[in-house]
Protein backbone atom coordinates (compact mmCIF):
# COMPACT_ATOMS: atom_id res chain seq x y z
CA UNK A 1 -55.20 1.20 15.91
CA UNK A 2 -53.08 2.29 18.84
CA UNK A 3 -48.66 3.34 17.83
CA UNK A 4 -46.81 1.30 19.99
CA UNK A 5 -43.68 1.72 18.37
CA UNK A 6 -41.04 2.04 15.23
CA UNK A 7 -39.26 -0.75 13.87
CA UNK A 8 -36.06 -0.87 11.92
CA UNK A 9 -36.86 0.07 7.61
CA UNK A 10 -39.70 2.83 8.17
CA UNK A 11 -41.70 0.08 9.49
CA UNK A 12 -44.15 0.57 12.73
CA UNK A 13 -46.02 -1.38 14.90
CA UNK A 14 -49.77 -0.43 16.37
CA UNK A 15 -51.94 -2.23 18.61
CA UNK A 16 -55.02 -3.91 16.70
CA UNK A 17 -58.23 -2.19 19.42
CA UNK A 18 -61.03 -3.63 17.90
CA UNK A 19 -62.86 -6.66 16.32
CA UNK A 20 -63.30 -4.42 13.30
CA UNK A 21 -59.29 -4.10 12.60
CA UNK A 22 -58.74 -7.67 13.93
CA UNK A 23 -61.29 -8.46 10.79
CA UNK A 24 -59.20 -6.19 8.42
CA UNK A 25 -56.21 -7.81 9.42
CA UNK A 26 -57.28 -11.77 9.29
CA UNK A 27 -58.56 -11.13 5.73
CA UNK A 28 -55.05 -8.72 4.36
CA UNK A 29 -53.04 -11.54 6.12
CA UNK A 30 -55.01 -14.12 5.60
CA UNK A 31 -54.91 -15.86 8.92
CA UNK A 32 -57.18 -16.38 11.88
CA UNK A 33 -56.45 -13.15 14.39
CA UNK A 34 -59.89 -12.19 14.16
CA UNK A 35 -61.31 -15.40 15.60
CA UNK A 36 -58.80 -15.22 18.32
CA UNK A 37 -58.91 -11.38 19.13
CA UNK A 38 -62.83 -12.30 19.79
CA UNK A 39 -62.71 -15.39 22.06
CA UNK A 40 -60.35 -13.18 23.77
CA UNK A 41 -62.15 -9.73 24.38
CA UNK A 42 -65.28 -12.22 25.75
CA UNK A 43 -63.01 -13.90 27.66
CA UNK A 44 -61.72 -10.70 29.41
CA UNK A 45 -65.25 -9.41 29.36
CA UNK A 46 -66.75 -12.36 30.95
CA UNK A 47 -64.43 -11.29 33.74
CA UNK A 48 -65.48 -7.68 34.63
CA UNK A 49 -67.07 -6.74 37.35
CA UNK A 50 -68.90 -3.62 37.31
CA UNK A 51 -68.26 -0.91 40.05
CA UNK A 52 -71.59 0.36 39.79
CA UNK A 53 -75.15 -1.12 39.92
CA UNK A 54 -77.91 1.11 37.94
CA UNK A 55 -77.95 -0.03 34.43
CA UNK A 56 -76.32 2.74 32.72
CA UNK A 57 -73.86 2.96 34.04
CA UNK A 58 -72.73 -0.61 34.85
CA UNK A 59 -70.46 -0.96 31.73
CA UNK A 60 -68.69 2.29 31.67
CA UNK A 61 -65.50 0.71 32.64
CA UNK A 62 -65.75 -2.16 30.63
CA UNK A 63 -63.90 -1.06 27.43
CA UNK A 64 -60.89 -0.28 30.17
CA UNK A 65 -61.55 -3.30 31.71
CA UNK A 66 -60.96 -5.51 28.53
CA UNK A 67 -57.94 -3.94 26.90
CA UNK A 68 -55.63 -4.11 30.28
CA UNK A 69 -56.96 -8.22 30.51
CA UNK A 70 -56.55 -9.31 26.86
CA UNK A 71 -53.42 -10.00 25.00
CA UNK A 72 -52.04 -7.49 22.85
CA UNK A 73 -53.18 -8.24 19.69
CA UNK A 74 -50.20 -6.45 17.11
CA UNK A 75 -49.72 -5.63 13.67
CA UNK A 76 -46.35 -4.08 11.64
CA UNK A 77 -46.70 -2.06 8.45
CA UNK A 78 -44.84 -0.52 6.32
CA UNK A 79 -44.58 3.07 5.27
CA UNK A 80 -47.62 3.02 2.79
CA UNK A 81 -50.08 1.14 5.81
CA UNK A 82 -49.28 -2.65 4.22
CA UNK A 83 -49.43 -5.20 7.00
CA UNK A 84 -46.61 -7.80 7.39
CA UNK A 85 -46.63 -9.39 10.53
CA UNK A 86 -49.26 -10.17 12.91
CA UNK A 87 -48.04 -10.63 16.86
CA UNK A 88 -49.71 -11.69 20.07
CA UNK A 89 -48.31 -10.71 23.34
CA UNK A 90 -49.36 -11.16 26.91
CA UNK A 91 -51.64 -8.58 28.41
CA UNK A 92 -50.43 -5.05 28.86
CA UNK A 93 -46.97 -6.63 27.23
CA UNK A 94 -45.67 -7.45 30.53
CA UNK A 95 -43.37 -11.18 30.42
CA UNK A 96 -46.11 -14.08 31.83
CA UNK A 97 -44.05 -17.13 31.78
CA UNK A 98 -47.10 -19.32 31.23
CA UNK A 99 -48.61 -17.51 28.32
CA UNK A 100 -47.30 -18.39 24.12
CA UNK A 101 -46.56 -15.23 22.62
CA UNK A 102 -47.66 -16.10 18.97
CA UNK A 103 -45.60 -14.43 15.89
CA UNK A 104 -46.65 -14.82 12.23
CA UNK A 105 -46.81 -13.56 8.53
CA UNK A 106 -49.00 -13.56 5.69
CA UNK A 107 -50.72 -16.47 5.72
CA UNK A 108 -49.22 -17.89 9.08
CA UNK A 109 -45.42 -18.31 7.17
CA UNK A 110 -42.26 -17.40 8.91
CA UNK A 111 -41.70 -13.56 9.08
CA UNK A 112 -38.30 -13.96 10.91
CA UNK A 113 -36.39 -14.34 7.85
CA UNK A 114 -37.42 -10.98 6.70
CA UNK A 115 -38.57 -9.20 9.73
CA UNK A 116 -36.63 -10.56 12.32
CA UNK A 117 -35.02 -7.17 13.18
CA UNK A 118 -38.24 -5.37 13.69
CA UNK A 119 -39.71 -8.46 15.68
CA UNK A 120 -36.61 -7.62 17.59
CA UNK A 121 -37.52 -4.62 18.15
CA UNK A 122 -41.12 -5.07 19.26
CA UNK A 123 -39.45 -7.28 21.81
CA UNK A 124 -37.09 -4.69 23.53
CA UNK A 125 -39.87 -2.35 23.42
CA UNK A 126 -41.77 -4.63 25.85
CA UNK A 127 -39.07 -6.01 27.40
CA UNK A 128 -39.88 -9.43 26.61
CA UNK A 129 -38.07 -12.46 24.52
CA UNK A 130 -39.88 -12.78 21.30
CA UNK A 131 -37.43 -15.92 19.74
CA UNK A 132 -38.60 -17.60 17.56
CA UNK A 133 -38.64 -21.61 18.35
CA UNK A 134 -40.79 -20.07 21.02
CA UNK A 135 -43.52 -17.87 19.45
CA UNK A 136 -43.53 -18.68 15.60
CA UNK A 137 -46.00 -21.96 16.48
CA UNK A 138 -46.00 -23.66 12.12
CA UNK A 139 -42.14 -25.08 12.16
């Protein structure tokens, strides 16, 4: 996991990298991020194009490639590691008009209520509007 940034109550948010934390984090949670961090790294995947023919080399920039195309795939925790929110932002966090930032807890409830402030937060760190009528999608 990548630090993005700190949230309000000793809370912090990384950046879920691969389908190995994305796995960690659907079964803690208890939601589907997994399933959705892997349609979208073969999405952005399928859509590399590789600067270099011989075979060894042909993927070196794939890796690159994939984490500037896919969503951000995010996660908050606590002090002691425990995960309490689960967020997915537009790739490289930058506003996209047309893409659904998604925002959930435990089990896809509400975590507005309780971690509105650091959802806040995560938002002015990208710069983006993170309300939620717009991103928590289970009213």
């Amino acid at each position: 996991m990548q630090y993005i940034c700190d949230a309000p109550g000793a809370k912090t948010w990384f950046r879920i990298e691969t389908e190995g934390e994305a796995a960690l984090e659907s079964d803690t949670m208890g939601h589907a991020v997994e399933k959705h961090f892997r349609h979208a790294w073969e999405a952005a995947a399928n859509g590399y194009q590789a600067t270099s023919s011989p075979f060894i080399e042909r993927d070196i920039g794939l890796r690159a490639h994939v984490q500037r195309s896919m969503p951000l795939f995010l996660t908050l925790r606590d002090e002691e590691g425990k995960a309490l929110v689960t967020a997915m932002l537009p790739p490289g966090g930058e506003d996209d008009p047309g893409f659904r930032s998604i925002v959930v807890g435990p089990e896809n409830h509400d975590p507005y209520p309780e971690h509105g402030d650091a959802i806040l937060g995560l938002a002015r760190h990208f710069g983006l509007t993170l309300d939620r009528a717009r991103c928590y999608p289970y009213r």
